[in-house]
PDB file of N, CA and C in Angstrom:
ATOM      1  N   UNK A   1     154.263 106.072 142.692  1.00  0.00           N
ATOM      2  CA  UNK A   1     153.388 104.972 143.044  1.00  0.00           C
ATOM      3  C   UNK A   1     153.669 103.803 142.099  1.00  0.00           C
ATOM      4  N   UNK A   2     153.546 102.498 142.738  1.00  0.00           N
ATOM      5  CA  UNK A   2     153.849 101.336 141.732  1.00  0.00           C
ATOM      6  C   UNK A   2     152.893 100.748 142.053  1.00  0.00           C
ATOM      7  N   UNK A   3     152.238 100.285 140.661  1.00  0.00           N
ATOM      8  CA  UNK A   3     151.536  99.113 141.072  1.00  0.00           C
ATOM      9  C   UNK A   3     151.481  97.955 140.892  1.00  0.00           C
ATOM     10  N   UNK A   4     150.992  96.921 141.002  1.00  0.00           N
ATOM     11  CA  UNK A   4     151.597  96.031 141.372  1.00  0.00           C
ATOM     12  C   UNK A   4     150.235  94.976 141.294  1.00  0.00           C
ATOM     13  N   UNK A   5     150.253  93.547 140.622  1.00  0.00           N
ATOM     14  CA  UNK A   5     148.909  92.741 140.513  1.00  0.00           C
ATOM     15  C   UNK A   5     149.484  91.444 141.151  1.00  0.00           C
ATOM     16  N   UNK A   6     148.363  90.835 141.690  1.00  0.00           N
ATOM     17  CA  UNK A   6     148.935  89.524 142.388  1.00  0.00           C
ATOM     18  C   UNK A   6     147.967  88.714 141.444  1.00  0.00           C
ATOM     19  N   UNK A   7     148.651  87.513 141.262  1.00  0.00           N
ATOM     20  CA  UNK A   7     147.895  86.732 140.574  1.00  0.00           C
ATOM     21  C   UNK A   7     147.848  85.310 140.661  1.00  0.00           C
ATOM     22  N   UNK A   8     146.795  84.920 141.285  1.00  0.00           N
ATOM     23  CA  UNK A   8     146.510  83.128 141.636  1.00  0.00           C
ATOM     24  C   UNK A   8     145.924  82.124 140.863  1.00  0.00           C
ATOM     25  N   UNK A   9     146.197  81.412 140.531  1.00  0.00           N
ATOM     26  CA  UNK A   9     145.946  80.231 139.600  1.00  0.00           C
ATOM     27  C   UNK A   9     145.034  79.763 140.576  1.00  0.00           C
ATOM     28  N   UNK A  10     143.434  79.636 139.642  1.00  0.00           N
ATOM     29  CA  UNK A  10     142.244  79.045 140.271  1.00  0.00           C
ATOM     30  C   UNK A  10     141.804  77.738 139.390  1.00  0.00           C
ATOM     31  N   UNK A  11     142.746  77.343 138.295  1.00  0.00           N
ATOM     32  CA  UNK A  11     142.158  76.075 137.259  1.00  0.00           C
ATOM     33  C   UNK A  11     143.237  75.534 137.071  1.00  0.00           C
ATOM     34  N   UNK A  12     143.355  74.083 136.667  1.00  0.00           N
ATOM     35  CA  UNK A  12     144.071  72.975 136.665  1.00  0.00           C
ATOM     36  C   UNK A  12     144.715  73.314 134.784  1.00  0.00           C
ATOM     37  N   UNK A  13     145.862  73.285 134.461  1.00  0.00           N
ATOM     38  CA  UNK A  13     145.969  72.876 133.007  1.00  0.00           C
ATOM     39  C   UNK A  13     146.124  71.759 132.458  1.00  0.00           C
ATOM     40  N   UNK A  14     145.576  70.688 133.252  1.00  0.00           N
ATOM     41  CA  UNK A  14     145.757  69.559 132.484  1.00  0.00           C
ATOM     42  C   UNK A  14     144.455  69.499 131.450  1.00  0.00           C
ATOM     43  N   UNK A  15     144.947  69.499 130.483  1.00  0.00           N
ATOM     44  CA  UNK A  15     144.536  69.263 129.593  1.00  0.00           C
ATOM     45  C   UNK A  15     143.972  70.720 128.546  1.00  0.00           C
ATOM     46  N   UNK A  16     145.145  71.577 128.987  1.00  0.00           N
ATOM     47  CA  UNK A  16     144.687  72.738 128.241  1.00  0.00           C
ATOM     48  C   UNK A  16     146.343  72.816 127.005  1.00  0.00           C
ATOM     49  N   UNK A  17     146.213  73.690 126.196  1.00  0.00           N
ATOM     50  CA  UNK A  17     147.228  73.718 125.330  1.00  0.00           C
ATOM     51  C   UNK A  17     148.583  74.068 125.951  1.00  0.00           C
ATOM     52  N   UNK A  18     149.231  73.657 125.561  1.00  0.00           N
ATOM     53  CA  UNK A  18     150.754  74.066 125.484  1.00  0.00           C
ATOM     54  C   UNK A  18     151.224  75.090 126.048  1.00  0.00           C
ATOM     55  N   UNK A  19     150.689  76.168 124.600  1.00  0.00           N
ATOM     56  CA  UNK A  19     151.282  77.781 124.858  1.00  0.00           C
ATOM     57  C   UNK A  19     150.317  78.131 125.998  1.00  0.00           C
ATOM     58  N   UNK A  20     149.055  77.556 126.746  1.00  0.00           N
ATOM     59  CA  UNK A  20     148.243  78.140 127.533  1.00  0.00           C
ATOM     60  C   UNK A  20     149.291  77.565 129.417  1.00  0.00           C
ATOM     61  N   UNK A  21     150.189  76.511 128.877  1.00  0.00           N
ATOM     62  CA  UNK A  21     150.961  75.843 130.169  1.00  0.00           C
ATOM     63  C   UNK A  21     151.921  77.057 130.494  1.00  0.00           C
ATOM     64  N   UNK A  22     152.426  77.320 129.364  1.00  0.00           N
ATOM     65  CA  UNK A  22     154.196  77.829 128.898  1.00  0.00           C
ATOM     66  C   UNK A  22     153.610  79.714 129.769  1.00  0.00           C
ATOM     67  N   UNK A  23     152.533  79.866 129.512  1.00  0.00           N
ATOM     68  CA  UNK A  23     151.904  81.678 129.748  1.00  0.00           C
ATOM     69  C   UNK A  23     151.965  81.017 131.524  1.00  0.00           C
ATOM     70  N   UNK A  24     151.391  80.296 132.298  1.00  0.00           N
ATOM     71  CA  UNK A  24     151.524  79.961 133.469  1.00  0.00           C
ATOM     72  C   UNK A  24     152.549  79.921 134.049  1.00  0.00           C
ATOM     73  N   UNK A  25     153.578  78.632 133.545  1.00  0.00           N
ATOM     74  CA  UNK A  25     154.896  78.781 133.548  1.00  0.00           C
ATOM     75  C   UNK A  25     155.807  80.485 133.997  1.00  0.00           C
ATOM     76  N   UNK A  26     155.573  81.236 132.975  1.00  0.00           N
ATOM     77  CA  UNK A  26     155.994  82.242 132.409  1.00  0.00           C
ATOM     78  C   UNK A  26     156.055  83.092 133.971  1.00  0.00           C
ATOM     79  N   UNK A  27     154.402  83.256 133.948  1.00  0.00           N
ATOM     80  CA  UNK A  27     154.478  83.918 135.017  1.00  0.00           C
ATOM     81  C   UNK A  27     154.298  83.587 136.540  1.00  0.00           C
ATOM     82  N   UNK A  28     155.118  82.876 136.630  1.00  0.00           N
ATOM     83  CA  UNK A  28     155.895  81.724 138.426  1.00  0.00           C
ATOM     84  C   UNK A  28     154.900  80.854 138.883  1.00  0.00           C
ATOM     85  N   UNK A  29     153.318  80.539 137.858  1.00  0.00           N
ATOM     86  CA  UNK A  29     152.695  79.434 138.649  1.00  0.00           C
ATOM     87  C   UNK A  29     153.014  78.215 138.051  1.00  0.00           C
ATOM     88  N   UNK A  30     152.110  77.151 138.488  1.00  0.00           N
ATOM     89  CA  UNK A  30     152.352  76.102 138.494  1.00  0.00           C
ATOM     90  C   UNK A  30     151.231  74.729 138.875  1.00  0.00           C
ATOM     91  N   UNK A  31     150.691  75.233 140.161  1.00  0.00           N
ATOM     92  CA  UNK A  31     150.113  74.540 140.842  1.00  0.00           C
ATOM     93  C   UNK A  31     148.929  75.427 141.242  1.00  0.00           C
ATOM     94  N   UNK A  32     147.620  74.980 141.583  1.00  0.00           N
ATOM     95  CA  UNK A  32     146.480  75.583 141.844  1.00  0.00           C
ATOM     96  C   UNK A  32     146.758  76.169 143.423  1.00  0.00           C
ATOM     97  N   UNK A  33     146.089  77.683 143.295  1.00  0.00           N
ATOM     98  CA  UNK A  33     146.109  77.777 144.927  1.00  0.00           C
ATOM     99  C   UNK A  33     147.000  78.660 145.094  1.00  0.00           C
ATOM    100  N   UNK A  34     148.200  78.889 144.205  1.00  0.00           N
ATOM    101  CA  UNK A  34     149.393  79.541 144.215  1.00  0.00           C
ATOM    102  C   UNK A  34     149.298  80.658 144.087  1.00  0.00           C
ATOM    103  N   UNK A  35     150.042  82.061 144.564  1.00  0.00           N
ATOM    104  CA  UNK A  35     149.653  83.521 143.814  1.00  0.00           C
ATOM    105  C   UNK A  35     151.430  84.114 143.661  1.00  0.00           C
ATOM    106  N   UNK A  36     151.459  84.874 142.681  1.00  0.00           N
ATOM    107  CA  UNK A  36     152.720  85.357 142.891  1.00  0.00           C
ATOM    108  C   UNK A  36     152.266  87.189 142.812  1.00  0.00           C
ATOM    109  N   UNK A  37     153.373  87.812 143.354  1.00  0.00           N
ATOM    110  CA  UNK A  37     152.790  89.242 142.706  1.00  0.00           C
ATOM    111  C   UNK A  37     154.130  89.722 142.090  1.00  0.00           C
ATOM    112  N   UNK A  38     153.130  90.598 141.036  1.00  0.00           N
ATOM    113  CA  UNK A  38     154.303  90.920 139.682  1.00  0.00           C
ATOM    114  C   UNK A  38     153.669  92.140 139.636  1.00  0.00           C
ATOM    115  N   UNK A  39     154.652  92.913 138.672  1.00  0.00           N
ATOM    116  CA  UNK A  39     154.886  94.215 138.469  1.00  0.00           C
ATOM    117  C   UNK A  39     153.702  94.398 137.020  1.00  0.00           C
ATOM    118  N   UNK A  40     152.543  95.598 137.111  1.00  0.00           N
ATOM    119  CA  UNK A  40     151.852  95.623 136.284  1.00  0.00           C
ATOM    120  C   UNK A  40     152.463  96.111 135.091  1.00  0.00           C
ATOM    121  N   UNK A  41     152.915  96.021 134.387  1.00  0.00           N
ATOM    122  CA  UNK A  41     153.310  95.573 132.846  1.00  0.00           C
ATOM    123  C   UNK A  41     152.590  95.860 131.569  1.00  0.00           C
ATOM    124  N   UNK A  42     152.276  96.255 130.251  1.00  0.00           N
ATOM    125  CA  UNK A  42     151.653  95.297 129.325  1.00  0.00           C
ATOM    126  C   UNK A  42     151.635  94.223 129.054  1.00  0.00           C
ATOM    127  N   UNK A  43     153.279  93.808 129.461  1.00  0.00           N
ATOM    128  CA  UNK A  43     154.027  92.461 128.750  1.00  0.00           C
ATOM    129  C   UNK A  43     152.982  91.241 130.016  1.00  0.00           C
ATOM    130  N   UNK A  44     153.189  92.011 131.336  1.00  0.00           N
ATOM    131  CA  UNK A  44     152.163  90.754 132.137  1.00  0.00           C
ATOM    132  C   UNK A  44     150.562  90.981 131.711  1.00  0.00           C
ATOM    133  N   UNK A  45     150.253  92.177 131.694  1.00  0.00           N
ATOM    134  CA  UNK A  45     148.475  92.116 131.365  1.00  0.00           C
ATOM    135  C   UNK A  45     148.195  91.245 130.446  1.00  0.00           C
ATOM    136  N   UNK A  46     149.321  91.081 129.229  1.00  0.00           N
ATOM    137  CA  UNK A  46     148.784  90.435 128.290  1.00  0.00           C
ATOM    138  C   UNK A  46     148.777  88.997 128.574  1.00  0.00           C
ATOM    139  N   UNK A  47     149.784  88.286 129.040  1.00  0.00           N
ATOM    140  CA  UNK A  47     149.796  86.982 129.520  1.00  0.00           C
ATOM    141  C   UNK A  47     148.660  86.836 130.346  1.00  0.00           C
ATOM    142  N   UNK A  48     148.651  87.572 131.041  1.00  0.00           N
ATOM    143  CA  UNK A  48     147.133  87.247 132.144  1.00  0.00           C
ATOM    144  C   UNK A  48     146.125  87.313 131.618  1.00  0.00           C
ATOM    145  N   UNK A  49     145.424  88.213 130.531  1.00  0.00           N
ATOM    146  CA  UNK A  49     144.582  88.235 129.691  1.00  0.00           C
ATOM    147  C   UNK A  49     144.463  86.865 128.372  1.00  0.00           C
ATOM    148  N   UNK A  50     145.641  86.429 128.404  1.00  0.00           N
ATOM    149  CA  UNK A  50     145.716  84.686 127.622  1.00  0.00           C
ATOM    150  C   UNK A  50     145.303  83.935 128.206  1.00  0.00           C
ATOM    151  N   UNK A  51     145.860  83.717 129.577  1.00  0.00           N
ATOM    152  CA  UNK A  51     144.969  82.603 130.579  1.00  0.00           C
ATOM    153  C   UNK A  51     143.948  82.955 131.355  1.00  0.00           C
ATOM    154  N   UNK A  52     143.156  84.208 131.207  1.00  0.00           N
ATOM    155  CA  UNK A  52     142.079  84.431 131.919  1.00  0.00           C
ATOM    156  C   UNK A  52     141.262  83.664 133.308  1.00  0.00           C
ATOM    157  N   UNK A  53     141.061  82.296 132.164  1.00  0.00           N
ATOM    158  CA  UNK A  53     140.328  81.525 132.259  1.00  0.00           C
ATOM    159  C   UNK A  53     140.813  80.785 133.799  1.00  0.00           C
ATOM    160  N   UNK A  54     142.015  80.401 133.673  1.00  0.00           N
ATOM    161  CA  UNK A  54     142.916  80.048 134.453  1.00  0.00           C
ATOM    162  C   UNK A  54     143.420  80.690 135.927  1.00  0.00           C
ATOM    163  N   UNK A  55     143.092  82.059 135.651  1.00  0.00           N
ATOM    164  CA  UNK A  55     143.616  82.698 136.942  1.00  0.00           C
ATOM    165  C   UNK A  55     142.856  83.860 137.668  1.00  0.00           C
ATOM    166  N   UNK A  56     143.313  84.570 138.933  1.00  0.00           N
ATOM    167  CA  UNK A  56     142.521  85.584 138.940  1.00  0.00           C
ATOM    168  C   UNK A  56     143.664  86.736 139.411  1.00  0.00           C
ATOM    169  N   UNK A  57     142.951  87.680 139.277  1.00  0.00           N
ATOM    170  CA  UNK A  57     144.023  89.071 139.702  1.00  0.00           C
ATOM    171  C   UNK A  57     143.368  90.100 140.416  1.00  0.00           C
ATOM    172  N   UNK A  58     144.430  90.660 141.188  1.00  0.00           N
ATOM    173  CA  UNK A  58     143.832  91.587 142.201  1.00  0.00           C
ATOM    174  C   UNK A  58     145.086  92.669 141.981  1.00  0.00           C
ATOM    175  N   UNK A  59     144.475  94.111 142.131  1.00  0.00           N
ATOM    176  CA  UNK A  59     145.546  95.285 141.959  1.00  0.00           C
ATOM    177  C   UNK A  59     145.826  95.354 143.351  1.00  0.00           C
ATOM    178  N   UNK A  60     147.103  96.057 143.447  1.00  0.00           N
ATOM    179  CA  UNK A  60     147.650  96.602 144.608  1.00  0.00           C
ATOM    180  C   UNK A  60     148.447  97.717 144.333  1.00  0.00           C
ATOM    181  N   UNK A  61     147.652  98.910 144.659  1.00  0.00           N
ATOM    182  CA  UNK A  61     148.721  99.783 144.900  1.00  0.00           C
ATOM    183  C   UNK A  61     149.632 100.287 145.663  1.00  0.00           C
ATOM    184  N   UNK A  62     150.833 100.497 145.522  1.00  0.00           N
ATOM    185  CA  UNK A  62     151.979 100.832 146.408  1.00  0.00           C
ATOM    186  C   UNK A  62     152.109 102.058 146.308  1.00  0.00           C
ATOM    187  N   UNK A  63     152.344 102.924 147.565  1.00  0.00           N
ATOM    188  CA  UNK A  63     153.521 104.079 147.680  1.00  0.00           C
ATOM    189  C   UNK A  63     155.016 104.084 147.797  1.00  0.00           C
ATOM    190  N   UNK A  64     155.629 104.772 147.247  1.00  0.00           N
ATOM    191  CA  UNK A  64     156.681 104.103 147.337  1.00  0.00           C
ATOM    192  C   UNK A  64     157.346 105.437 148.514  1.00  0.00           C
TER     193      UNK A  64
END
């Protein structure tokens, strides 16, 4: 089984820090409204857990 989190940018970064742009960046957003889905990770929980504020996430589990 893989699982798997989708994650959509629900807040604007203008005017948020840098390293809070670069964690967005990082993980394929950009623009509000957007979702990408990525492979659940530590390396992504933790980025997503930096911009919290910024985004939202939903699990998906796969069978493979």
């Amino acid at each position: 089984m893989e699982n798997k989190l989708v994650v959509t940018q629900v807040s604007s970064c203008i005017g948020r820090p840098e390293k809070q742009r670069a964690i967005i960046r990082g993980l394929g957003l950009g623009k509000m409204h957007r979702s990408v889905c990525l492979k659940d990770t530590p390396e992504i929980r933790g980025m997503v857990n930096k911009v919290s504020h910024l985004v939202t996430v939903t699990e998906v589990k796969r069978e493979i």
